[in-house]
N, C-alpha and C. Protein backbone atom coordinates (compact mmCIF):
# COMPACT_ATOMS: atom_id res chain seq x y z
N UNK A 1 0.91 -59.20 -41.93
CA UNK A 1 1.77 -58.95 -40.79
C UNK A 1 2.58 -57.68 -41.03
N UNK A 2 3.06 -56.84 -39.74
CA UNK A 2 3.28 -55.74 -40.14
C UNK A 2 4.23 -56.06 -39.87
N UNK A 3 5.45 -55.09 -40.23
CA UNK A 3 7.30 -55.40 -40.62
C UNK A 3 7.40 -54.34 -38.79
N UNK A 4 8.97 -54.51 -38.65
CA UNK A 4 9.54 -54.39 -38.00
C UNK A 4 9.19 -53.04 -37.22
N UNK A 5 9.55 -52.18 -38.51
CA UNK A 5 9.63 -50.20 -38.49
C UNK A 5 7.64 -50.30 -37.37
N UNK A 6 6.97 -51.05 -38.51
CA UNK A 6 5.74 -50.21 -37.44
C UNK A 6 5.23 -50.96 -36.45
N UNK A 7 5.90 -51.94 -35.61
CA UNK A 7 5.25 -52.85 -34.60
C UNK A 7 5.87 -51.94 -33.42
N UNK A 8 7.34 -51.30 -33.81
CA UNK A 8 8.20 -50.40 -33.07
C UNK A 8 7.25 -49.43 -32.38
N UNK A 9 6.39 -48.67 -32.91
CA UNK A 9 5.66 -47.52 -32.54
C UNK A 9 4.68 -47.74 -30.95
N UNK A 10 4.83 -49.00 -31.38
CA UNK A 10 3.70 -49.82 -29.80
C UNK A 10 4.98 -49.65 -28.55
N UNK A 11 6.05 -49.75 -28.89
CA UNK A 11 6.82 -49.56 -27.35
C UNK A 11 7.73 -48.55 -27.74
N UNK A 12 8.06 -47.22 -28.45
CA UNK A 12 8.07 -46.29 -28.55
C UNK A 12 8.22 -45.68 -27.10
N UNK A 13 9.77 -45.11 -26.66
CA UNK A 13 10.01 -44.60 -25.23
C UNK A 13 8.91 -43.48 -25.14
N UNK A 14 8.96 -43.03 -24.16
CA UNK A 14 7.53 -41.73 -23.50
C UNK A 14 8.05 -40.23 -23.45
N UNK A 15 9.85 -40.65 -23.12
CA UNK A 15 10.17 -39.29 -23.26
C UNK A 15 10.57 -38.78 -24.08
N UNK A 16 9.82 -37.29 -24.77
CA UNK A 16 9.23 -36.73 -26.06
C UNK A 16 10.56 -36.18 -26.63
N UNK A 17 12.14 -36.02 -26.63
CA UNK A 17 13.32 -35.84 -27.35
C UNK A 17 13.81 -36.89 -27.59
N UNK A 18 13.52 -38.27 -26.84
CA UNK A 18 13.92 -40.03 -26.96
C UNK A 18 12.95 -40.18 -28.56
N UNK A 19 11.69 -39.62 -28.15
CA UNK A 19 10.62 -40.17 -29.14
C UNK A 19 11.16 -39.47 -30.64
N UNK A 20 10.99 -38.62 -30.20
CA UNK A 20 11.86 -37.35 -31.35
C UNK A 20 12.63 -38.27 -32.68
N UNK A 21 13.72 -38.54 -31.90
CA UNK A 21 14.69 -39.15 -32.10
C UNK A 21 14.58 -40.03 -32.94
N UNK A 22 13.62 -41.26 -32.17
CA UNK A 22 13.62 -42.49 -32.30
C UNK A 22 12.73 -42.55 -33.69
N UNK A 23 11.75 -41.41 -33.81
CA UNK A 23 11.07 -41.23 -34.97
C UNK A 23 11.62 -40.65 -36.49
N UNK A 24 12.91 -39.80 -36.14
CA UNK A 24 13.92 -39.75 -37.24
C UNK A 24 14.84 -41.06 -37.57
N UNK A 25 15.23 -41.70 -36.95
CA UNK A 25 16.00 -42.88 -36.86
C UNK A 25 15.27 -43.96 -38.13
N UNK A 26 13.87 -44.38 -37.98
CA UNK A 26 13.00 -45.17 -38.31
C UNK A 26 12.23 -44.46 -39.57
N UNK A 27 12.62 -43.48 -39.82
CA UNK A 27 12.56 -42.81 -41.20
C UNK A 27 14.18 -43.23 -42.04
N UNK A 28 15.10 -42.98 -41.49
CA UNK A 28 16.35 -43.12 -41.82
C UNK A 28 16.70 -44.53 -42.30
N UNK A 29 15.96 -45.38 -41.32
CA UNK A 29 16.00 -47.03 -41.67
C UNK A 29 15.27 -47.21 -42.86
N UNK A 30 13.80 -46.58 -42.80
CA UNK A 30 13.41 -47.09 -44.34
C UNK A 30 13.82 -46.49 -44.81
N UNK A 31 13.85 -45.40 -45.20
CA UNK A 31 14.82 -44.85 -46.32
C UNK A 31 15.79 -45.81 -47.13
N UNK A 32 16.79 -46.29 -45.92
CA UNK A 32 18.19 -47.09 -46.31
C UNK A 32 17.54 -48.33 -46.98
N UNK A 33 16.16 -48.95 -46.01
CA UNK A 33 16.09 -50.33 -46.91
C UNK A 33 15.48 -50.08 -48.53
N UNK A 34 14.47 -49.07 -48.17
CA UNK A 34 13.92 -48.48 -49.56
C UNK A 34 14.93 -48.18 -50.66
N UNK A 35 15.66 -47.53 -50.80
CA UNK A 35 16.85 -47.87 -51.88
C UNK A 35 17.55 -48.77 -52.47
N UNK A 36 17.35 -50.06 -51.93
CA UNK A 36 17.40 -51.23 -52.65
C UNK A 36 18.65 -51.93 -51.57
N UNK A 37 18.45 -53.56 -51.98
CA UNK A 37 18.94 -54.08 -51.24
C UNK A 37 20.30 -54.58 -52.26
N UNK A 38 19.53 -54.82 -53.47
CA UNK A 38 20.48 -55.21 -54.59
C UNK A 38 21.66 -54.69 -54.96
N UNK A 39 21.61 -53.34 -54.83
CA UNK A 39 22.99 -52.66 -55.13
C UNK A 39 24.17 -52.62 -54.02
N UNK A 40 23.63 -52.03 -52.79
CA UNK A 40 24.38 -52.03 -51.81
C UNK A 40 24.90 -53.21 -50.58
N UNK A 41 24.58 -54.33 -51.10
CA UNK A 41 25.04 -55.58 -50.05
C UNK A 41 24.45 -55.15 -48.57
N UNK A 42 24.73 -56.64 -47.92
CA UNK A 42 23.88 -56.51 -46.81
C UNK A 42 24.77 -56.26 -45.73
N UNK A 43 26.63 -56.26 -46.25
CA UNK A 43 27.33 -55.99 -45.06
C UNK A 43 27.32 -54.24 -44.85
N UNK A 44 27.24 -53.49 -46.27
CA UNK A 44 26.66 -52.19 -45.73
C UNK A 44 25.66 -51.77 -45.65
N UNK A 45 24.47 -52.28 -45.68
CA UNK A 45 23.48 -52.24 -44.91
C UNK A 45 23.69 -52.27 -43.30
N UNK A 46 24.47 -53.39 -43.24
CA UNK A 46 23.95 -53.21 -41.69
C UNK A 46 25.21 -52.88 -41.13
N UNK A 47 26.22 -51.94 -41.60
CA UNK A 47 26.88 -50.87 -41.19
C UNK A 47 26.28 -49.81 -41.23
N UNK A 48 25.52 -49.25 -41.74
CA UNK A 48 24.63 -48.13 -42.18
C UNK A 48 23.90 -47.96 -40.38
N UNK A 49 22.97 -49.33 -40.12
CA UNK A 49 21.98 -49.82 -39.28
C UNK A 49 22.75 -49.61 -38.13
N UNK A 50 24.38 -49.95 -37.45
CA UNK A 50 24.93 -49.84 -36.64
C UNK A 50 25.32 -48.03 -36.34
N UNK A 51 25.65 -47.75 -37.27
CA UNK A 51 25.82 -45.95 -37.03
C UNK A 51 24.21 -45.74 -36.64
N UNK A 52 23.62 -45.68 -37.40
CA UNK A 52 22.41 -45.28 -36.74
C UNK A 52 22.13 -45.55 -35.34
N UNK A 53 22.42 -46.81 -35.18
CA UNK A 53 21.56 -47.14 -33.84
C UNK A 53 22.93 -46.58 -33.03
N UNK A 54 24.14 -46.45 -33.08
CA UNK A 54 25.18 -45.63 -32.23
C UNK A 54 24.75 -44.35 -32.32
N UNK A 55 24.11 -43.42 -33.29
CA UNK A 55 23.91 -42.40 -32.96
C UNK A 55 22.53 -41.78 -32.16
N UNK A 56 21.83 -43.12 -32.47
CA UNK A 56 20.39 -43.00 -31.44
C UNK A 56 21.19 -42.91 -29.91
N UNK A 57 21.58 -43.73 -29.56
CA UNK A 57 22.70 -44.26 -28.30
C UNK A 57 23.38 -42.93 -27.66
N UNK A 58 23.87 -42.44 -28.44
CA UNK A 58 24.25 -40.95 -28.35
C UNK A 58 23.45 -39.56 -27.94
N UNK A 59 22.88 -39.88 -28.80
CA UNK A 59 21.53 -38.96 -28.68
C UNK A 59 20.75 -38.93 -27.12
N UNK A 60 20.58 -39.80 -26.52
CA UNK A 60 19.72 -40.47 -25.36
C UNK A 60 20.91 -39.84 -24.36
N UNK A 61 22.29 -39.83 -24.35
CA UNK A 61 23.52 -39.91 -23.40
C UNK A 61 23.26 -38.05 -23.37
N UNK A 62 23.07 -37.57 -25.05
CA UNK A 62 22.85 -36.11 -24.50
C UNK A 62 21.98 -35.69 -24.11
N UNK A 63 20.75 -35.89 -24.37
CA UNK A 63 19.68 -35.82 -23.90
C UNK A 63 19.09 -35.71 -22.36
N UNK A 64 20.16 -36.96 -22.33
CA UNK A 64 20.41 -37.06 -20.11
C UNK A 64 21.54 -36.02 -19.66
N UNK A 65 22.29 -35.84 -20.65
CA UNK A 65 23.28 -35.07 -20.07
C UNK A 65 23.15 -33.75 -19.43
N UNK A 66 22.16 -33.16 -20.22
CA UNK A 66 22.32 -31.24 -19.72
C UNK A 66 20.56 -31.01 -18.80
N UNK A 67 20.72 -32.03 -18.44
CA UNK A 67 18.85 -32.06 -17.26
C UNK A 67 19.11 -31.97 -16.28
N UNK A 68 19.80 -30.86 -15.46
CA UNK A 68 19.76 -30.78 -14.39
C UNK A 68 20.52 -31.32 -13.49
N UNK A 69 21.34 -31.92 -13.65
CA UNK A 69 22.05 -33.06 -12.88
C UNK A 69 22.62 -32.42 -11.65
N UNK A 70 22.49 -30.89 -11.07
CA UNK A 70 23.19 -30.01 -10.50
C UNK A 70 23.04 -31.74 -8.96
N UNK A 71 24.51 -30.74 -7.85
CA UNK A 71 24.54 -31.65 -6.72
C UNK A 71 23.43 -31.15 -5.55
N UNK A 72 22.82 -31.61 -4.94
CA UNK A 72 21.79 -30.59 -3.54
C UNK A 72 22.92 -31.12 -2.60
N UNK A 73 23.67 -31.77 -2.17
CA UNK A 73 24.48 -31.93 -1.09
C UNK A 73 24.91 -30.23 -0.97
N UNK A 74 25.29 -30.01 -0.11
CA UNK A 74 25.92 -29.10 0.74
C UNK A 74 24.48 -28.02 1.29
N UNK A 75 24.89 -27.41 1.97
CA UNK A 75 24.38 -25.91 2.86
C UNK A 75 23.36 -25.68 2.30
N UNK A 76 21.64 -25.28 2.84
CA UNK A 76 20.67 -24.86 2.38
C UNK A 76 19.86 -24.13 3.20
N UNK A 77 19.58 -22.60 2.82
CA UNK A 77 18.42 -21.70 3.65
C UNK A 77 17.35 -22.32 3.67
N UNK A 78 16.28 -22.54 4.63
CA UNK A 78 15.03 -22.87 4.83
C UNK A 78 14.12 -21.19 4.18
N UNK A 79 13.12 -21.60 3.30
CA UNK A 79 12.30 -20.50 2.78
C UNK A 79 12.31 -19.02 3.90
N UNK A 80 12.30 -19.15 5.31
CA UNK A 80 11.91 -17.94 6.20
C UNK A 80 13.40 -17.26 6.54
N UNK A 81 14.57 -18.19 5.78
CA UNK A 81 15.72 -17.16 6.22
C UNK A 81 16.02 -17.79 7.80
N UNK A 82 14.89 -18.57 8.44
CA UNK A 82 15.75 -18.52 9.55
C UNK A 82 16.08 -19.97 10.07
N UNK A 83 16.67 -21.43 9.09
CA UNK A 83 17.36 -22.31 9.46
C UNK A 83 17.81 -22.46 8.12
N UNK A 84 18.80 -23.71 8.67
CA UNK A 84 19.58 -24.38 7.94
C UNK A 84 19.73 -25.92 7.55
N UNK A 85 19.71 -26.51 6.52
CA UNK A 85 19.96 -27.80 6.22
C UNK A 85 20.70 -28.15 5.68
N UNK A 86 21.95 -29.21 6.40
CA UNK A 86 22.73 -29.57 5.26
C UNK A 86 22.69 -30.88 4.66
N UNK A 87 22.37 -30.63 3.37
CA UNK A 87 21.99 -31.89 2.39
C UNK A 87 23.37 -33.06 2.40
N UNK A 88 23.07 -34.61 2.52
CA UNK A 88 23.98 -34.86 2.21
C UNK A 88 23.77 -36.21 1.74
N UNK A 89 24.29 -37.31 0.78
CA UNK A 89 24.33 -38.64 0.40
C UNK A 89 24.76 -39.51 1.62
N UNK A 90 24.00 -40.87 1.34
CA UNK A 90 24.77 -41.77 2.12
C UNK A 90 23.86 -43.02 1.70
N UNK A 91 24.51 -43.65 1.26
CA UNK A 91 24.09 -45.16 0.55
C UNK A 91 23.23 -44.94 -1.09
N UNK A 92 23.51 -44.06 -1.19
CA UNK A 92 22.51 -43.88 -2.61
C UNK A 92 21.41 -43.02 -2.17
N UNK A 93 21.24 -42.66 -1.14
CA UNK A 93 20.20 -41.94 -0.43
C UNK A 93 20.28 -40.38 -0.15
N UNK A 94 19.52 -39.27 -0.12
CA UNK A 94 19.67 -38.34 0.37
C UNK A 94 19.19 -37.97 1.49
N UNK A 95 19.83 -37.25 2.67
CA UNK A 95 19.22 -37.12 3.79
C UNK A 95 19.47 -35.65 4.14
N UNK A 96 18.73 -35.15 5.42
CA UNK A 96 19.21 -33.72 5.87
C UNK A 96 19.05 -33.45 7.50
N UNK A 97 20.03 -32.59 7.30
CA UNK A 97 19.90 -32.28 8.71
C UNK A 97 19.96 -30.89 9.45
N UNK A 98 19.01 -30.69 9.96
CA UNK A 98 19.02 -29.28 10.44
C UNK A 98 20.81 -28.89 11.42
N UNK A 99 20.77 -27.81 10.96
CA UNK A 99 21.82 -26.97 11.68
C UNK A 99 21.82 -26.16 12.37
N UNK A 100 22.20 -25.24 13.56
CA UNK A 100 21.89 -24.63 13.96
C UNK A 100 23.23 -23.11 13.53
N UNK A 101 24.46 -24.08 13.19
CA UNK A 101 25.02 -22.47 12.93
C UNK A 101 25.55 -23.23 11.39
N UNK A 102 26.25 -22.27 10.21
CA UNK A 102 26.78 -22.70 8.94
C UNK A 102 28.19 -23.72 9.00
N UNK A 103 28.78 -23.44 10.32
CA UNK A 103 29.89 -24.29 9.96
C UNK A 103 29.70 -25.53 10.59
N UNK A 104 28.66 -26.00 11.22
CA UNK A 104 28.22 -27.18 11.87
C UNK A 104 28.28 -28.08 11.00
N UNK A 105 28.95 -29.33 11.18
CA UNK A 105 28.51 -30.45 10.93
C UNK A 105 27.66 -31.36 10.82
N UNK A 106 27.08 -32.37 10.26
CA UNK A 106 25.78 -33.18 10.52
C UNK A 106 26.03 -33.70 12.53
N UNK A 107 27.08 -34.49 12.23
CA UNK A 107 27.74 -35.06 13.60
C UNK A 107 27.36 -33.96 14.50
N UNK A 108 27.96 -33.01 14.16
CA UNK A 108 27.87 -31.59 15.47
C UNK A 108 26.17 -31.00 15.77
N UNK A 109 25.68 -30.86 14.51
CA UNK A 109 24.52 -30.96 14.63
C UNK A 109 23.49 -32.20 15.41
N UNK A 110 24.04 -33.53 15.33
CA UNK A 110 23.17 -34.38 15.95
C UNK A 110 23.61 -34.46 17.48
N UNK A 111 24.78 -34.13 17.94
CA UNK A 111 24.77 -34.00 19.43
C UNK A 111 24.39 -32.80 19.99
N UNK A 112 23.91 -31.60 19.05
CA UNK A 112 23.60 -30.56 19.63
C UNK A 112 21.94 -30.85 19.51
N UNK A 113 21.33 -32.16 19.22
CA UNK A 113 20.26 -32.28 19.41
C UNK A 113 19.23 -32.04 18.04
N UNK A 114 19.76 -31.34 17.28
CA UNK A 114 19.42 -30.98 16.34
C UNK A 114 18.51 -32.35 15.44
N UNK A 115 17.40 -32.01 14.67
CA UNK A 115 16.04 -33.07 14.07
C UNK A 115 17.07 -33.54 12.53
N UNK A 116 16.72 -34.42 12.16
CA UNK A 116 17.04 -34.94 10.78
C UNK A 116 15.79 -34.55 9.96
N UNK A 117 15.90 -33.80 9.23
CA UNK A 117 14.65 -33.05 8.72
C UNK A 117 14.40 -33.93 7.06
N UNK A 118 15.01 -34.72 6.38
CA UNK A 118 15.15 -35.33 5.18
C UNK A 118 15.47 -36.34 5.38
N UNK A 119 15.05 -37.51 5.20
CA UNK A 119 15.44 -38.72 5.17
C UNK A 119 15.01 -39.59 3.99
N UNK A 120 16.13 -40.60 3.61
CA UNK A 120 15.40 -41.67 2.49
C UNK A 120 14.97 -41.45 1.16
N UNK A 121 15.70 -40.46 0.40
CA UNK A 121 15.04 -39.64 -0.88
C UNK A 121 15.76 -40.86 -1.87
N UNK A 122 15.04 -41.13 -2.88
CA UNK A 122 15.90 -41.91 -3.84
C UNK A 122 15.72 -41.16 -5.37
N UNK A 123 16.93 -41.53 -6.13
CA UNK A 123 16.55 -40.53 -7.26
C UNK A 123 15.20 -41.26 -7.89
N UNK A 124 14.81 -40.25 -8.74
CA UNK A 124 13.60 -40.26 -9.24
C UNK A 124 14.15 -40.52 -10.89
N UNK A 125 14.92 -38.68 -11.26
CA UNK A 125 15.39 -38.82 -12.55
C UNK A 125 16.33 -37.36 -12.25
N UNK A 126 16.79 -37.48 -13.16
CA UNK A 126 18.09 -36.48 -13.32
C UNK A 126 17.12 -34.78 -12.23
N UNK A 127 17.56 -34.25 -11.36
CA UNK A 127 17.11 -33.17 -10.98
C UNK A 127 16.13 -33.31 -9.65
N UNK A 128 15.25 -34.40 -9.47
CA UNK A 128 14.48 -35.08 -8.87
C UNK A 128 14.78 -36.00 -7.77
N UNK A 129 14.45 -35.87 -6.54
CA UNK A 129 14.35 -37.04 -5.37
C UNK A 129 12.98 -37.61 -4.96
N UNK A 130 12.68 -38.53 -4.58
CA UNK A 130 11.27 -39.06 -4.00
C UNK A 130 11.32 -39.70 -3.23
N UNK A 131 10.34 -40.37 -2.87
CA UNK A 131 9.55 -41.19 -2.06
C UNK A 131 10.67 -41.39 -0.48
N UNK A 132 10.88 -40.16 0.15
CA UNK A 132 11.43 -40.11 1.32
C UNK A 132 10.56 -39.25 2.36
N UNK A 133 11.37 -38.94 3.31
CA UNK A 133 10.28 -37.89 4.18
C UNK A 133 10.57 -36.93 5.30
N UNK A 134 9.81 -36.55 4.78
CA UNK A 134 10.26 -34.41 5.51
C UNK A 134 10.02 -34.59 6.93
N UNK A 135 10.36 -34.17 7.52
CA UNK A 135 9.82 -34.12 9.08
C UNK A 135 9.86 -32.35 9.37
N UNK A 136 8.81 -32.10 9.92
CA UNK A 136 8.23 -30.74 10.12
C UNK A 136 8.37 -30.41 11.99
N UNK A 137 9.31 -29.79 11.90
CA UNK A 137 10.13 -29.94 13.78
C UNK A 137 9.15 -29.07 14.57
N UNK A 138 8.34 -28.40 14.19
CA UNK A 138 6.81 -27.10 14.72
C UNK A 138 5.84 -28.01 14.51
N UNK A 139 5.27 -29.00 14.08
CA UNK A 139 4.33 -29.74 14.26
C UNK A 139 4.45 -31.00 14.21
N UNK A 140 5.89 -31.36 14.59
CA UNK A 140 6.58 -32.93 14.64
C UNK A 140 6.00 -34.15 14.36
N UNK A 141 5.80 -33.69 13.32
CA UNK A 141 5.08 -34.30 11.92
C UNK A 141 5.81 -34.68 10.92
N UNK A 142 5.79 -35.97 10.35
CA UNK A 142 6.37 -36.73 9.25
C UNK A 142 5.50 -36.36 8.22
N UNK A 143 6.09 -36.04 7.02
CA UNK A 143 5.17 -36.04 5.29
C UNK A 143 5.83 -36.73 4.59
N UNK A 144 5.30 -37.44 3.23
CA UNK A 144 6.28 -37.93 2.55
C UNK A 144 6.76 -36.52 1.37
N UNK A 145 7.41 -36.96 0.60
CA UNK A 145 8.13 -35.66 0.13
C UNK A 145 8.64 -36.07 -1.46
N UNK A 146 9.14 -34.79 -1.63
CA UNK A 146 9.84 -35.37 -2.98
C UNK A 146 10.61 -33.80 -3.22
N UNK A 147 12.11 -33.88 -3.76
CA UNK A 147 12.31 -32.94 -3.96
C UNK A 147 12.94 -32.55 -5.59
N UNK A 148 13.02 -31.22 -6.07
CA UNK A 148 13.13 -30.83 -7.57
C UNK A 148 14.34 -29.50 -7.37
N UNK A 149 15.36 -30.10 -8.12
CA UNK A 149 15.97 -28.91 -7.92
C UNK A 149 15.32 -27.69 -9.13
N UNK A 150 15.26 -26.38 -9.00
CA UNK A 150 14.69 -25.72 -10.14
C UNK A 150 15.57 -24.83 -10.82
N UNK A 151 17.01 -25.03 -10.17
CA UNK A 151 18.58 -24.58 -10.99
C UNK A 151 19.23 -25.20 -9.76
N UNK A 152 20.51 -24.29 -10.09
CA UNK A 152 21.96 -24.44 -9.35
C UNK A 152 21.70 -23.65 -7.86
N UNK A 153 20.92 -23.01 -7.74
CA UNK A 153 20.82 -22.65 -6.25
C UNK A 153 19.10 -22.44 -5.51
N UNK A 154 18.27 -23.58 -6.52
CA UNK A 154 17.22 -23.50 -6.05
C UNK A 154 16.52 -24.67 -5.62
N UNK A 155 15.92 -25.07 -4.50
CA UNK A 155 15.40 -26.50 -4.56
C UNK A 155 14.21 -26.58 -3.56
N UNK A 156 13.29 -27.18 -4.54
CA UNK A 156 11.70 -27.52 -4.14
C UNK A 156 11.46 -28.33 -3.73
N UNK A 157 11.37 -28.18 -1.71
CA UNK A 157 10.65 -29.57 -1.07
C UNK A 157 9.07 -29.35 -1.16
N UNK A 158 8.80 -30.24 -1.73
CA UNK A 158 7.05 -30.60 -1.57
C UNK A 158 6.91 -31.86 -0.54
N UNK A 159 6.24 -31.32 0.51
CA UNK A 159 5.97 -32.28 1.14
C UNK A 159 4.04 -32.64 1.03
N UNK A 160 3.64 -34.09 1.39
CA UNK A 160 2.00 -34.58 1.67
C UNK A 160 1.89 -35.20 2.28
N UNK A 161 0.98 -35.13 2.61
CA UNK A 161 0.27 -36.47 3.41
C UNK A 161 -1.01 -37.48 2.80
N UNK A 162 -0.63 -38.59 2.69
CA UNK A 162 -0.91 -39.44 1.62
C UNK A 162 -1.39 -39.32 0.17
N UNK A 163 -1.71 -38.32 -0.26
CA UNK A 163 -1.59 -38.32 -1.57
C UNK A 163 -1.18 -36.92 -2.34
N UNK A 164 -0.23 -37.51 -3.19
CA UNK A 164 0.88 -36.34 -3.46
C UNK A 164 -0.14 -35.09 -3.85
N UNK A 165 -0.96 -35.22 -4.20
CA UNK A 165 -2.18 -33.59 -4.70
C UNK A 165 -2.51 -32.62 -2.83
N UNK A 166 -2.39 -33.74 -1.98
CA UNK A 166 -2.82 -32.73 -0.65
C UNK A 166 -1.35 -32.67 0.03
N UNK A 167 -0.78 -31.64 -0.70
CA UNK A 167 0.55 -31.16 -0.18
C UNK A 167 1.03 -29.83 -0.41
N UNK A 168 1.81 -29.55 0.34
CA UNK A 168 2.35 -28.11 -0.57
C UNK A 168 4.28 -28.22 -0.38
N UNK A 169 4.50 -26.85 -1.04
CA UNK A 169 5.83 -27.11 -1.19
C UNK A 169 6.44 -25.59 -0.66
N UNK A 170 7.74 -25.23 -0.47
CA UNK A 170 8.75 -24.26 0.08
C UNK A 170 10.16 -24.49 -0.85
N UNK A 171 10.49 -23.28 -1.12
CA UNK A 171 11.65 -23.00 -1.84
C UNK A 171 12.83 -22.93 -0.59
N UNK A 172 13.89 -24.11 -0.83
CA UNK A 172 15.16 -23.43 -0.41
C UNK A 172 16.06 -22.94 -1.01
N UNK A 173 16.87 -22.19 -0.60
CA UNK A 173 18.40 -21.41 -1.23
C UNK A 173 19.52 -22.11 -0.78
N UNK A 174 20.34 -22.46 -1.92
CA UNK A 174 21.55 -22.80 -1.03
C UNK A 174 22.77 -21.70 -1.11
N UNK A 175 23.24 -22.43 -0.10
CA UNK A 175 24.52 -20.84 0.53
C UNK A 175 25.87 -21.47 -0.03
N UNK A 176 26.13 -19.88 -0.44
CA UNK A 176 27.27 -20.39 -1.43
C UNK A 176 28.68 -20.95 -0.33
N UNK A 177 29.41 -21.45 -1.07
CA UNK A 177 30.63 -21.95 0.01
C UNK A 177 31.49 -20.82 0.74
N UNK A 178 31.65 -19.84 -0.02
CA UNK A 178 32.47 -18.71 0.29
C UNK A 178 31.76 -18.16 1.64
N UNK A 179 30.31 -18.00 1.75
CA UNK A 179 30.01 -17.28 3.05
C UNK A 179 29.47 -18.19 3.90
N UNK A 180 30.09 -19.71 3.95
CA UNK A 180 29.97 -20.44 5.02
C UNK A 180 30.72 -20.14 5.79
């Protein structure tokens, strides 16, 4: 029967700085048991075992931390320069709505008739929205979608139609607050 350290490797997380990690950690453990159990007692042993696994814990918190987390809510150029969307939350959800001038409102925008062009995005993972859907107001057409921010003022709608490979995608810009 195999011990603890290598049954671990079978559910081993997928993402490759988690794995990283998790593969120094489990060197670190044998190590600690490999040095004997006799000298050092088992209450620091498994103080030893608790820092470790707090600093795995840690590790994972930074790891999530610096991925993108930028906000897409507010003001966004459509790729041709000539509309506007303003991104916004509501229930855990992201939605959008075309504008017709920058200081418009969603509200002002929907009595001026204006399309809801984003609907229903849920996060995916830090940077990432999915399984919501684009509506295309020139061929008033629904796609499903998914969007990627690719920094702080760049964001990739890919829209398809049923399977995410027969799709394509458009870069928006978002507009800074000052020249709203």
């Amino acid at each position: 029967m195999q011990g603890p350290i290598q049954d671990s490797a079978a559910i081993r997380p997928q993402l490759p700085a988690v794995a990283h990690i998790v593969k120094i950690l489990q060197h670190k453990i044998v190590c600690v048991g490999t040095q004997g159990w006799e000298g050092q007692g088992m209450k620091h042993l498994l103080a030893r075992c608790l820092v470790l696994t707090g600093l795995l814990l840690g590790s994972i918190g930074i790891a999530f931390a610096g991925s993108g987390r930028e906000s897409i809510t507010g003001l966004w150029q459509t790729a041709g320069g000539n509309g506007y969307i303003r991104i916004y939350a509501k229930n855990g959800m992201i939605f959008g709505q075309s504008v017709r001038h920058m200081q418009d409102t969603v509200q002002q925008a929907r009595a001026k008739g204006q399309p809801q062009i984003l609907a229903d995005f849920v996060p995916r993972r830090p940077g990432e929205w999915a399984k919501g859907r684009i509506y295309d107001p020139n061929s008033k057409t629904y796609y499903h979608g998914t969007l990627t921010t690719l920094d702080s003022r760049k964001l990739k709608v890919y829209g398809y139609v049923g399977f995410s490979w027969l799709g394509g995608n458009t870069i928006w810009t978002k507009v800074p607050s000052e020249s709203r």
